[in-house]
N, C-alpha and C. Protein backbone atom coordinates (compact mmCIF):
# COMPACT_ATOMS: atom_id res chain seq x y z
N UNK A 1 6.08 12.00 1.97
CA UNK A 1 5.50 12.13 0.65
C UNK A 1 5.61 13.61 0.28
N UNK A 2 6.19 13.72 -0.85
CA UNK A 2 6.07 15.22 -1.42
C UNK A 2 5.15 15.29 -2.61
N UNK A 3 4.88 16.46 -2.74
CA UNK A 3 3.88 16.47 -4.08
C UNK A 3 4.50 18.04 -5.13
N UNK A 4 4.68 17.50 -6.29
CA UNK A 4 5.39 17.81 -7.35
C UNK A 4 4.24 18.49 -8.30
N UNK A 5 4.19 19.92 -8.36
CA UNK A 5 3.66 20.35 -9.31
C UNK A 5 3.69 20.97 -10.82
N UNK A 6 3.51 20.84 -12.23
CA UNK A 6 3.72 21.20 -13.34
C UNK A 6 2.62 21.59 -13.85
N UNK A 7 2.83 22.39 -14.99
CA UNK A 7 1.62 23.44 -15.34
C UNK A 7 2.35 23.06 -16.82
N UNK A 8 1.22 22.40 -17.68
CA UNK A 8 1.37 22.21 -19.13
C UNK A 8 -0.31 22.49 -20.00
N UNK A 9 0.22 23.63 -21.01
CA UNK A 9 -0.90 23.90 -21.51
C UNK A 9 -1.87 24.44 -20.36
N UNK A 10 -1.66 25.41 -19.80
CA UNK A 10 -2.45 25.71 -18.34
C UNK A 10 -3.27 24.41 -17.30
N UNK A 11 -2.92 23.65 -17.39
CA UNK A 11 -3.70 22.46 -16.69
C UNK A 11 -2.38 22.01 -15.59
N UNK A 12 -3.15 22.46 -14.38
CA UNK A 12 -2.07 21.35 -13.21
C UNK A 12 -1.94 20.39 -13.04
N UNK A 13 -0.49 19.83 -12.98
CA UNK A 13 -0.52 18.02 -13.21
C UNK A 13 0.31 18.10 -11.59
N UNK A 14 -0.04 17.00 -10.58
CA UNK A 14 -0.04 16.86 -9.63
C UNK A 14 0.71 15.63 -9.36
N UNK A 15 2.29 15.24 -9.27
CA UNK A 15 2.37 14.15 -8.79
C UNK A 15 3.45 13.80 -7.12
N UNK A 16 2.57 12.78 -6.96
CA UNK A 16 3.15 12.58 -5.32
C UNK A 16 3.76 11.47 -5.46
N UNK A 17 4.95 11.86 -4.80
CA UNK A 17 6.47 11.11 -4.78
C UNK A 17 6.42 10.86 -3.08
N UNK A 18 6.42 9.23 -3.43
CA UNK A 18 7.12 8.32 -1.83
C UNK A 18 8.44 8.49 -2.09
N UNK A 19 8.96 8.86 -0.57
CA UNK A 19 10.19 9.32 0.12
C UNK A 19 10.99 8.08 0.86
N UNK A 20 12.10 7.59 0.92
CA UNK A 20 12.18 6.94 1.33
C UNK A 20 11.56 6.22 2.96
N UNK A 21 11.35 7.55 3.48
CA UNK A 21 10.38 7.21 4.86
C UNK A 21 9.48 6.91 5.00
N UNK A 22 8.51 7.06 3.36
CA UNK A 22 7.06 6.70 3.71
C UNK A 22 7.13 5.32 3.62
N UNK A 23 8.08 4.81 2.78
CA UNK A 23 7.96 2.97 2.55
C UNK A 23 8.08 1.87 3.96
N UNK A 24 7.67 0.89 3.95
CA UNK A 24 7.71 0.21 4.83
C UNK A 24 8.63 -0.63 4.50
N UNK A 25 9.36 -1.00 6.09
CA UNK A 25 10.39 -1.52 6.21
C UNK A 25 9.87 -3.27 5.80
N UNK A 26 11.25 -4.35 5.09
CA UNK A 26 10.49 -5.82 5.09
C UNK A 26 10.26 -6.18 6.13
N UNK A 27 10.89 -5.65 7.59
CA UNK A 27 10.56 -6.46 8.55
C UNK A 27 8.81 -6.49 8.30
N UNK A 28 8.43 -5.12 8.33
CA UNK A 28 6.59 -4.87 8.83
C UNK A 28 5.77 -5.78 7.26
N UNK A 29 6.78 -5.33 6.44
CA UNK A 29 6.07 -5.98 4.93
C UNK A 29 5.64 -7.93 5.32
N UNK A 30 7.02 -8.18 5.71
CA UNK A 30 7.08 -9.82 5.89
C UNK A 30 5.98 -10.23 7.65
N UNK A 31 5.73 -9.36 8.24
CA UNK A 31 4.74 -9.45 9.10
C UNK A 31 3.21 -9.32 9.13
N UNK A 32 3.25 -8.71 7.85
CA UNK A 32 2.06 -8.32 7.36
C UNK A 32 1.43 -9.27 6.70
N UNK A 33 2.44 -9.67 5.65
CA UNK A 33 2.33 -10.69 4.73
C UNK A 33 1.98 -12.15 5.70
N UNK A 34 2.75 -12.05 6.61
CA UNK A 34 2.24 -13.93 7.26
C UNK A 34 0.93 -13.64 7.88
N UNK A 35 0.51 -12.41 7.99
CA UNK A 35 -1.23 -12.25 9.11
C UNK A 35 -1.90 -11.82 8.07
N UNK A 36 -1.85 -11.54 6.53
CA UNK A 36 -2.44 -11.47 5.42
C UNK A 36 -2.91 -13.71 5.42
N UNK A 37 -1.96 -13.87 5.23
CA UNK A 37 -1.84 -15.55 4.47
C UNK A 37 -2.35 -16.75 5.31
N UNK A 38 -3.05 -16.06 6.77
CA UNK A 38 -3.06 -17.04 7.48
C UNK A 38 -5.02 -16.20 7.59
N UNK A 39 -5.22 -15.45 6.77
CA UNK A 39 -6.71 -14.70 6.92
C UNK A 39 -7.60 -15.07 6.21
N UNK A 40 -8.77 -15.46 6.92
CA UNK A 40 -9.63 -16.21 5.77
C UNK A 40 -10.55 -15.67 4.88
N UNK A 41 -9.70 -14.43 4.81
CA UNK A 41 -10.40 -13.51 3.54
C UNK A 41 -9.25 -13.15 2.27
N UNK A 42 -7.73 -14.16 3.14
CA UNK A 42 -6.71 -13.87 1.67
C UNK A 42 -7.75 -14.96 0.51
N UNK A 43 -7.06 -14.38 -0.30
CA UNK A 43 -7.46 -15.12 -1.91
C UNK A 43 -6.18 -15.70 -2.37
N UNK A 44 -6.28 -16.49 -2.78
CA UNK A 44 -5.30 -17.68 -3.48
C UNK A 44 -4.45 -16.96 -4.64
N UNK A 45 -5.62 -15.95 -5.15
CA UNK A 45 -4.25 -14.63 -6.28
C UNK A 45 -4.21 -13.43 -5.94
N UNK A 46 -3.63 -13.60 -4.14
CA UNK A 46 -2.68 -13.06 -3.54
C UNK A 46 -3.75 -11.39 -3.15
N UNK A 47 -4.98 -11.40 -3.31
CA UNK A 47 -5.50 -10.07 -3.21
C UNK A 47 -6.60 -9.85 -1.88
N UNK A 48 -6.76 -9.50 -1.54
CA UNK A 48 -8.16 -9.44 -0.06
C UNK A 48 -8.96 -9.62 -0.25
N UNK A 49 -9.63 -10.13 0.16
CA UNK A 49 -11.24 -10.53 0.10
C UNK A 49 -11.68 -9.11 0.97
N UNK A 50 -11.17 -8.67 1.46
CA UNK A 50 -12.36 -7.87 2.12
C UNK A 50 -12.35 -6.64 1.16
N UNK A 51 -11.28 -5.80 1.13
CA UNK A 51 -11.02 -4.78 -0.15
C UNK A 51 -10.68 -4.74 -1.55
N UNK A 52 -10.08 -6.03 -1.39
CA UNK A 52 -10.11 -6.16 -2.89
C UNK A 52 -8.53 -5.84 -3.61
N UNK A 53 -7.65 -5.34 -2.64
CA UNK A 53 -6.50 -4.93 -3.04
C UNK A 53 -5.77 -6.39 -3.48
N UNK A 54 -4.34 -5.80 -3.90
CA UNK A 54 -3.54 -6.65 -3.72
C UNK A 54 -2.33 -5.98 -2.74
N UNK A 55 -2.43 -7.39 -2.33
CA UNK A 55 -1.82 -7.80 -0.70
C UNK A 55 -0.47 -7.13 -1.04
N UNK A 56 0.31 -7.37 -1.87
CA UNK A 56 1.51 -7.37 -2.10
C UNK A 56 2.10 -5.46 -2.22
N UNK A 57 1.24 -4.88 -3.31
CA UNK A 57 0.96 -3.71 -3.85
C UNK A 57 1.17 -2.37 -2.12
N UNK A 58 -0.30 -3.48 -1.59
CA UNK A 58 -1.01 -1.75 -0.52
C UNK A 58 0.44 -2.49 0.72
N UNK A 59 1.34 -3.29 1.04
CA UNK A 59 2.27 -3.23 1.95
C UNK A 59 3.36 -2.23 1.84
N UNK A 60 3.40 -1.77 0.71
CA UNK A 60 4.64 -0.75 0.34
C UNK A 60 4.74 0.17 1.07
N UNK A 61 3.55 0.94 1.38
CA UNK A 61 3.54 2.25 2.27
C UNK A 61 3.40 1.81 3.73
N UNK A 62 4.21 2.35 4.32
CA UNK A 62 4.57 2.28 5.86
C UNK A 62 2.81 2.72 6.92
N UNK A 63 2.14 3.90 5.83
CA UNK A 63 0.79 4.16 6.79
C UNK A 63 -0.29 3.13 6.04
N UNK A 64 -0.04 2.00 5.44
CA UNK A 64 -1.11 1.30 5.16
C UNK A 64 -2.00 0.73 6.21
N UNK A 65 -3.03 0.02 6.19
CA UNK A 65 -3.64 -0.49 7.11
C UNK A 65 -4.53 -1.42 6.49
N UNK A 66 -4.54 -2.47 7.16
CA UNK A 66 -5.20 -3.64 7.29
C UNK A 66 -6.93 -3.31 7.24
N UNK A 67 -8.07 -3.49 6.18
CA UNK A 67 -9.07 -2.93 6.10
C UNK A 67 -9.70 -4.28 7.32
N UNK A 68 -9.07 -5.03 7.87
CA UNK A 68 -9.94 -5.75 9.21
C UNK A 68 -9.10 -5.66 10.06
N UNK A 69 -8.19 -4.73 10.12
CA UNK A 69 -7.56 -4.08 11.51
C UNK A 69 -6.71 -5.59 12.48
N UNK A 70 -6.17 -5.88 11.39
CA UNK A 70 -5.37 -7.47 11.56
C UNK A 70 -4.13 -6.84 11.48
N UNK A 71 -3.75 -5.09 11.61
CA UNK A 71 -2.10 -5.30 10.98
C UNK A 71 -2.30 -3.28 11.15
C-alpha cells in the first residue's frame, strides 16, 4: 500500500493506493468465501453477521481477517 499526498487550497488530501501485492490471491478469496457460506453468522445478502461487512468487499485485501478468526 502506498499513500499519495496532494495539497489543494492548503488542505492535505491523503489517498492510499492497493498495490498489486496487497490484494488477495482467488485461490485465498474462493477459500474464504466457502468458510464465510458455510458460517452461521453469513447472511443471505452476502454480509456478516458478526461485523457487518460485506463478505465479498473486505476479501480483496490479502491482510483481511475473519472478525471470528474462521480465516
Amino acid at each position: 500500500m502506498r499513500i499519495e499526498e496532494e495539497i489543494i487550497d492548503g488542505v492535505v488530501y491523503k489517498k492510499h493506493i492497493a498495490e498489486a501485492s496487497d490484494l488477495s490471491t482467488k485461490e485465498q478469496r474462493d477459500t474464504w468465501k466457502a468458510t464465510c457460506i458455510s458460517c452461521e453468522l453469513y447472511q443471505e445478502n452476502s454480509t456478516c453477521g458478526s461485523c457487518g461487512c460485506i463478505v465479498d468487499a473486505i476479501m480483496s485485501m490479502a491482510t483481511s481477517k475473519c472478525p471470528e478468526n474462521k480465516w
